[in-house]
C-alpha atoms as a PDB file:
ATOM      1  CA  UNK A   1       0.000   0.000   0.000  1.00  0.00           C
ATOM      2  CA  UNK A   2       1.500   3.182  -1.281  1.00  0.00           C
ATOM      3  CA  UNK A   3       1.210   6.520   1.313  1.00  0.00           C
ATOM      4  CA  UNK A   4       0.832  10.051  -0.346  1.00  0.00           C
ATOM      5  CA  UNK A   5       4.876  11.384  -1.279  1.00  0.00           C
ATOM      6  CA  UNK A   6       5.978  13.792   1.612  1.00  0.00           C
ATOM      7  CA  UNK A   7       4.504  16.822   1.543  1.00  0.00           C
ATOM      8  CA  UNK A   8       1.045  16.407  -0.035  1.00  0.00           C
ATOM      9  CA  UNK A   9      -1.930  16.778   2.169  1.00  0.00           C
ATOM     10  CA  UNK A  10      -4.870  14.003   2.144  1.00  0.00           C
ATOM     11  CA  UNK A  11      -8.669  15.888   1.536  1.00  0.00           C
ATOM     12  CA  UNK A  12      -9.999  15.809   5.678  1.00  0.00           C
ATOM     13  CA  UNK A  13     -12.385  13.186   5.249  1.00  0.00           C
ATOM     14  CA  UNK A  14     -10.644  10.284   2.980  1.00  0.00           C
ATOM     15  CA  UNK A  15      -7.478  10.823   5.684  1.00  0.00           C
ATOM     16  CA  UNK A  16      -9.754  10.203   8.371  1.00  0.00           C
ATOM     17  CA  UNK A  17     -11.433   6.955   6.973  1.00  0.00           C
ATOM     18  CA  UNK A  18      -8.328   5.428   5.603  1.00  0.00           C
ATOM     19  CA  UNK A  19      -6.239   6.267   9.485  1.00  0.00           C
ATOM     20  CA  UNK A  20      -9.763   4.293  10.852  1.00  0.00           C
ATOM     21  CA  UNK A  21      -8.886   1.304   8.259  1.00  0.00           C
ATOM     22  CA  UNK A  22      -5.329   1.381   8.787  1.00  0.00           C
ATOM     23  CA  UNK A  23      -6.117  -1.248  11.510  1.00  0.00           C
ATOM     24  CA  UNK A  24      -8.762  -3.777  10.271  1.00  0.00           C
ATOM     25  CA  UNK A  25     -10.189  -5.924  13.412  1.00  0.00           C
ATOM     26  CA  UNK A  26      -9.243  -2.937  16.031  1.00  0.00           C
ATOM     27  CA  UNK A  27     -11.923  -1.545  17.836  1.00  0.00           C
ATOM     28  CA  UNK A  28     -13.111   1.847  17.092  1.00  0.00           C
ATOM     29  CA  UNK A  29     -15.209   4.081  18.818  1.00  0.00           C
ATOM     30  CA  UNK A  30     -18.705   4.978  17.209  1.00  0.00           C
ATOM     31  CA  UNK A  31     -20.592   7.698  17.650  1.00  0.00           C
ATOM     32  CA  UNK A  32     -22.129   8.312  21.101  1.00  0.00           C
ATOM     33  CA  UNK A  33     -19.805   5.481  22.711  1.00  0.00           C
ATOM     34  CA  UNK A  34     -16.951   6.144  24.668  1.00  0.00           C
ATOM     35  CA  UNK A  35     -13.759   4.301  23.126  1.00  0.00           C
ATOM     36  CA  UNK A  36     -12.346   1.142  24.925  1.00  0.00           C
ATOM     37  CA  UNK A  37      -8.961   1.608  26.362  1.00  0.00           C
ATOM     38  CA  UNK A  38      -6.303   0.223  24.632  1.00  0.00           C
ATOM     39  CA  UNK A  39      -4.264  -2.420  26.353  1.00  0.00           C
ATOM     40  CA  UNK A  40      -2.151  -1.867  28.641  1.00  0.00           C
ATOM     41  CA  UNK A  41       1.282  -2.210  27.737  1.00  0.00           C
ATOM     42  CA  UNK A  42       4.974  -1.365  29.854  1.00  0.00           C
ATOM     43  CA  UNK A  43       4.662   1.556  32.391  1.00  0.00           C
ATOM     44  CA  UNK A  44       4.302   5.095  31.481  1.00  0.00           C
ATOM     45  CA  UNK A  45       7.354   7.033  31.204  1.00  0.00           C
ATOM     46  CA  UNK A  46       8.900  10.763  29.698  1.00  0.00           C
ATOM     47  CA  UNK A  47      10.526  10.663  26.806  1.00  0.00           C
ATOM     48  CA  UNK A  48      13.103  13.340  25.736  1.00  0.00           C
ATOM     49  CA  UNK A  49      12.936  14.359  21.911  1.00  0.00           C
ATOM     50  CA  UNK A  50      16.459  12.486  21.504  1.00  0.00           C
ATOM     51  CA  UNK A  51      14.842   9.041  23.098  1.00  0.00           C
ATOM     52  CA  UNK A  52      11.652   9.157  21.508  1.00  0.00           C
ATOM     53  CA  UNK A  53      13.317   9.376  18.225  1.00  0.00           C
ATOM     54  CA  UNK A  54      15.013   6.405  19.082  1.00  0.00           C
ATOM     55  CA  UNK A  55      11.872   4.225  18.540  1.00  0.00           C
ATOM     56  CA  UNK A  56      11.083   5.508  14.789  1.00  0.00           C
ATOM     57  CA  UNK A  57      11.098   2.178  13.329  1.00  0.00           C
ATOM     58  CA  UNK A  58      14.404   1.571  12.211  1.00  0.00           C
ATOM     59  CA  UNK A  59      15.325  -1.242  14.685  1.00  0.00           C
ATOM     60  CA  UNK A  60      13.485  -4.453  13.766  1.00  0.00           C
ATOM     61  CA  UNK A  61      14.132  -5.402  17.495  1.00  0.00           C
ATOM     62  CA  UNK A  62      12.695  -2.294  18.705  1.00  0.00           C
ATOM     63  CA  UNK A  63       9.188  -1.059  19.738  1.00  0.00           C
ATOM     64  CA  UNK A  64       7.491   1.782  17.017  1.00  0.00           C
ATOM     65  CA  UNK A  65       6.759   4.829  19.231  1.00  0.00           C
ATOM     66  CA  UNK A  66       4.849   8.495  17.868  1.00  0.00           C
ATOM     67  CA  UNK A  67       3.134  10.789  20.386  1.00  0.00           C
ATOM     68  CA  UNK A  68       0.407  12.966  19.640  1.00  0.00           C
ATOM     69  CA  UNK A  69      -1.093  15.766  22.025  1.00  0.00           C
ATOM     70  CA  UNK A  70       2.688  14.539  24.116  1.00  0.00           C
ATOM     71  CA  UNK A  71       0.845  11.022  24.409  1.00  0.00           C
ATOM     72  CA  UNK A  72       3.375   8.479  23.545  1.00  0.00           C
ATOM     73  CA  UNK A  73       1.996   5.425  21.476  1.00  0.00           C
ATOM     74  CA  UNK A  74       3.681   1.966  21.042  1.00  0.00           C
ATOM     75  CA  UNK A  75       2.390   1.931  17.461  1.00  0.00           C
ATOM     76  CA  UNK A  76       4.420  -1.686  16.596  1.00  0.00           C
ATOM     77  CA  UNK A  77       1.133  -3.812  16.009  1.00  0.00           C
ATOM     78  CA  UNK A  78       0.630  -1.278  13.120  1.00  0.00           C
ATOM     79  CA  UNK A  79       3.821  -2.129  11.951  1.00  0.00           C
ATOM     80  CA  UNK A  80       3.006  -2.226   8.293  1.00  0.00           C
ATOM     81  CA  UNK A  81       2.196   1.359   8.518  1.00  0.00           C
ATOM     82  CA  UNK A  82       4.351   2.633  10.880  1.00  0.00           C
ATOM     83  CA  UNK A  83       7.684   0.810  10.666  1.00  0.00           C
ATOM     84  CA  UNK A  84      11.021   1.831   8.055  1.00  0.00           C
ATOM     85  CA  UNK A  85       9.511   2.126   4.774  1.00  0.00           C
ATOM     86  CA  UNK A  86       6.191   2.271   5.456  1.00  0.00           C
ATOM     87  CA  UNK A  87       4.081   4.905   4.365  1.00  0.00           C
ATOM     88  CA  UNK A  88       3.575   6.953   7.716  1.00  0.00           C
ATOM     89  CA  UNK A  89       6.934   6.231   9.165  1.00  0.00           C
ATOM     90  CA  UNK A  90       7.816   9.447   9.315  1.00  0.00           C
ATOM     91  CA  UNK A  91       4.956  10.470  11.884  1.00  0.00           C
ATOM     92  CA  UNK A  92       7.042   8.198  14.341  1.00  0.00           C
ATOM     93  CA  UNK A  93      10.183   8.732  16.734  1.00  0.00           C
ATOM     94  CA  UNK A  94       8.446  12.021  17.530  1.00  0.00           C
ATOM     95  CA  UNK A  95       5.711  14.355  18.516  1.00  0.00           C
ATOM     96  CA  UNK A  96       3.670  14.276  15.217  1.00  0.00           C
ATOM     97  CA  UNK A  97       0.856  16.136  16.435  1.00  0.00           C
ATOM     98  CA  UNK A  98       0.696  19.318  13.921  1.00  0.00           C
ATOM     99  CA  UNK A  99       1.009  16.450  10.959  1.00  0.00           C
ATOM    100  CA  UNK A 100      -1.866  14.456  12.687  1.00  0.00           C
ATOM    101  CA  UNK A 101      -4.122  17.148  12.889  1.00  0.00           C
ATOM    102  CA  UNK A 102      -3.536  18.688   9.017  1.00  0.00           C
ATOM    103  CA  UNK A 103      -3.126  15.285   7.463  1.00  0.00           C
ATOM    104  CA  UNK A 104       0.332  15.567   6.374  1.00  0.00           C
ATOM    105  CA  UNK A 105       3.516  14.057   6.163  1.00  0.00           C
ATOM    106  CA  UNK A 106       5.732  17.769   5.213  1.00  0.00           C
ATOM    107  CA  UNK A 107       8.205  17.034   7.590  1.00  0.00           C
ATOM    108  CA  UNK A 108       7.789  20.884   8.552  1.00  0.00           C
ATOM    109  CA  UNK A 109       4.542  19.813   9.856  1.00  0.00           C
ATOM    110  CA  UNK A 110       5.837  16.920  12.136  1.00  0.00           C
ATOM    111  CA  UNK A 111       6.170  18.548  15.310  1.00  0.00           C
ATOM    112  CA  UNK A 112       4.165  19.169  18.578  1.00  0.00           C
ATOM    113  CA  UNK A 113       3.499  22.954  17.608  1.00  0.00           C
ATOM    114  CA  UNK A 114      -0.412  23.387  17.032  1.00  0.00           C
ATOM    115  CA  UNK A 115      -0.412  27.320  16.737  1.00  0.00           C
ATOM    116  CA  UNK A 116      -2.193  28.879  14.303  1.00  0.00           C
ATOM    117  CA  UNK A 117      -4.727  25.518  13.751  1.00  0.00           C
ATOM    118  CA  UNK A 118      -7.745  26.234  12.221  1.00  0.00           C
ATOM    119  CA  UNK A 119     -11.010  24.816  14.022  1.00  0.00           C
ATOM    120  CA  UNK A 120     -11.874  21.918  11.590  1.00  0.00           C
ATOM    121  CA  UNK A 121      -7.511  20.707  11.607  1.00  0.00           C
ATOM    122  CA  UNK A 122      -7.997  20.825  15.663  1.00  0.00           C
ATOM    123  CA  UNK A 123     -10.854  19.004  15.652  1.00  0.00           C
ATOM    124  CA  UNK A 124     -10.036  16.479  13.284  1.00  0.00           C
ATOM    125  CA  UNK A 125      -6.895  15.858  15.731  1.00  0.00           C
ATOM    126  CA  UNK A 126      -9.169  15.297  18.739  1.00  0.00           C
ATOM    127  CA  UNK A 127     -11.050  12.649  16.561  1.00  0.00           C
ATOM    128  CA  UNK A 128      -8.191  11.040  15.645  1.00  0.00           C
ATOM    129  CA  UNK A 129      -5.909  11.167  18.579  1.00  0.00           C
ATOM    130  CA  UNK A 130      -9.536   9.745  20.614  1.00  0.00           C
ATOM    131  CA  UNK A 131     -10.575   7.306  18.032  1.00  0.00           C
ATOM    132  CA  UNK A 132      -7.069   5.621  16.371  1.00  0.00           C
ATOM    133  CA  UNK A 133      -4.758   6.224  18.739  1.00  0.00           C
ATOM    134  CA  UNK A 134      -5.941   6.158  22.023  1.00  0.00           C
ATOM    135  CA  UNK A 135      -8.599   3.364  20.861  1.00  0.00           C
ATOM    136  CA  UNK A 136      -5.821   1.385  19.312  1.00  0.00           C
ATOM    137  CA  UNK A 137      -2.572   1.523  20.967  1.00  0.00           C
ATOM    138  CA  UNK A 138      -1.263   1.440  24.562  1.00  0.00           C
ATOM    139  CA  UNK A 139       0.274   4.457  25.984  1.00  0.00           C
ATOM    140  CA  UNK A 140       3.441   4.242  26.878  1.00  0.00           C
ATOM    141  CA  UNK A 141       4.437   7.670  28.110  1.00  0.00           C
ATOM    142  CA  UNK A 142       4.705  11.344  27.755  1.00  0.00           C
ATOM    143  CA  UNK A 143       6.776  13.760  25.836  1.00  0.00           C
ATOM    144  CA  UNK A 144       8.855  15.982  28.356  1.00  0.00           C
ATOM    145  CA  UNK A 145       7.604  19.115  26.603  1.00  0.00           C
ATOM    146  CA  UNK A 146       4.672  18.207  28.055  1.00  0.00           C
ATOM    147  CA  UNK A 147       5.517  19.123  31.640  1.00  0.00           C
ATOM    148  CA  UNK A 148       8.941  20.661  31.373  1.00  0.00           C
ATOM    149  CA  UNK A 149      10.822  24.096  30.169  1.00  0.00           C
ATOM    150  CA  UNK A 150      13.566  24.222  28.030  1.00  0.00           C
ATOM    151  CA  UNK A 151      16.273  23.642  30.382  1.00  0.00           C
ATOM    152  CA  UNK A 152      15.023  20.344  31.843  1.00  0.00           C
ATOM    153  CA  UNK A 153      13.638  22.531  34.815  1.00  0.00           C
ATOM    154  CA  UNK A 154       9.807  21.566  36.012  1.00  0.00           C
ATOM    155  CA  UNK A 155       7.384  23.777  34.534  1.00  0.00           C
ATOM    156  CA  UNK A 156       5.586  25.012  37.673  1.00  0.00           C
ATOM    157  CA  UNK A 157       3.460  27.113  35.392  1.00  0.00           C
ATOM    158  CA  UNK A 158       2.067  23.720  33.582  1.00  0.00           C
ATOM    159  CA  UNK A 159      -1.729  23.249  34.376  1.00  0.00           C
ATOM    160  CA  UNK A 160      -3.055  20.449  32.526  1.00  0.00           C
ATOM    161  CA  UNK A 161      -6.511  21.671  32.407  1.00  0.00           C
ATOM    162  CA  UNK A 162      -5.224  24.965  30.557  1.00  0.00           C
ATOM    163  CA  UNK A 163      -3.968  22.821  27.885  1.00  0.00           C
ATOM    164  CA  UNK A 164      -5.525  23.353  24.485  1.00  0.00           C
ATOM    165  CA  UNK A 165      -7.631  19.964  23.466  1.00  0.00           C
ATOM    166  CA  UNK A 166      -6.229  18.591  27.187  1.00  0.00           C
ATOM    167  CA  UNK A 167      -9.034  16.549  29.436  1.00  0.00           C
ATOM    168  CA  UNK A 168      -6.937  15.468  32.620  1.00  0.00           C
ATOM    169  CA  UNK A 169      -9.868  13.156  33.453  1.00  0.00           C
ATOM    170  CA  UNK A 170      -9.196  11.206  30.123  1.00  0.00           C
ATOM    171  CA  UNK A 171      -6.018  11.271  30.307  1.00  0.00           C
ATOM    172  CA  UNK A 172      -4.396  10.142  33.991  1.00  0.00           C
END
């Protein structure tokens, strides 16, 4: 199965069903039901940029990883899509959450950075990241960005509840 070349955007609605198909015999959520978790796989842990890029796929022995909203996914079962070669490799070993949201694979649109987003892109990442990922694949950690500055330093300023698209009771 051939992706789109690198930089060409998939039309909202055909991303959206072919992301739900990318996993035939996975549960998906329907309309009106809440999704069932995905499985629970090794503890939770925060991944730097530099060891989250570790898992992009090009280690046969190693797990796939991609985060989205700084969720990190073990995306391995979808291996066939994910792993080296495959047409949405490049969403992995990183926060891919600007690419999730506009359906693309420009690498300039790879990255955690959702500002400037229009309504309908944010949206369509909320479906997704609620009804592929989270519905699909076990969580396996955080991105650090998430809850730190710059300098490694906490970010006492961080309240989860004033993140954009953030719902602490789905996601601790």
């Amino acid at each position: 199965m051939a992706g789109p070349a690198p930089g060409r955007r998939l039309r909202p609605l055909a991303a959206l069903t072919l992301v739900l198909a990318l996993a035939p015999g996975l549960p998906t959520a329907r309309a009106g039901q809440t999704p069932r978790p995905a499985e629970r796989g090794p503890p939770v842990r925060l991944f730097t940029e530099e060891e989250l890029a570790r898992y992009g796929g090009e280690e046969e022995d190693q797990p796939i990883y991609l985060a989205v909203k700084g969720v990190v996914f073990d995306v391995t079962s979808g291996k066939e899509f994910y792993g080296r070669g495959a047409p949405y490799n490049a969403l992995t070993g990183k926060d891919s959450t600007r690419g999730v949201a506009k359906m693309s694979l420009d690498p300039a649109d790879l990255t955690h950075d959702t500002t400037g987003l229009t309504a309908m892109e944010l949206e369509a990442l909320d479906d997704i990241f609620t009804k592929v990922y989270k519905a699909k694949y076990p969580i396996v950690g955080y991105t650090a960005r998430r809850i730190l500055n710059e300098d490694g330093s906490p970010n006492l300023d961080f309240k989860p509840e004033d993140q954009p698209h953030f719902d602490i009771k789905d996601e601790f």
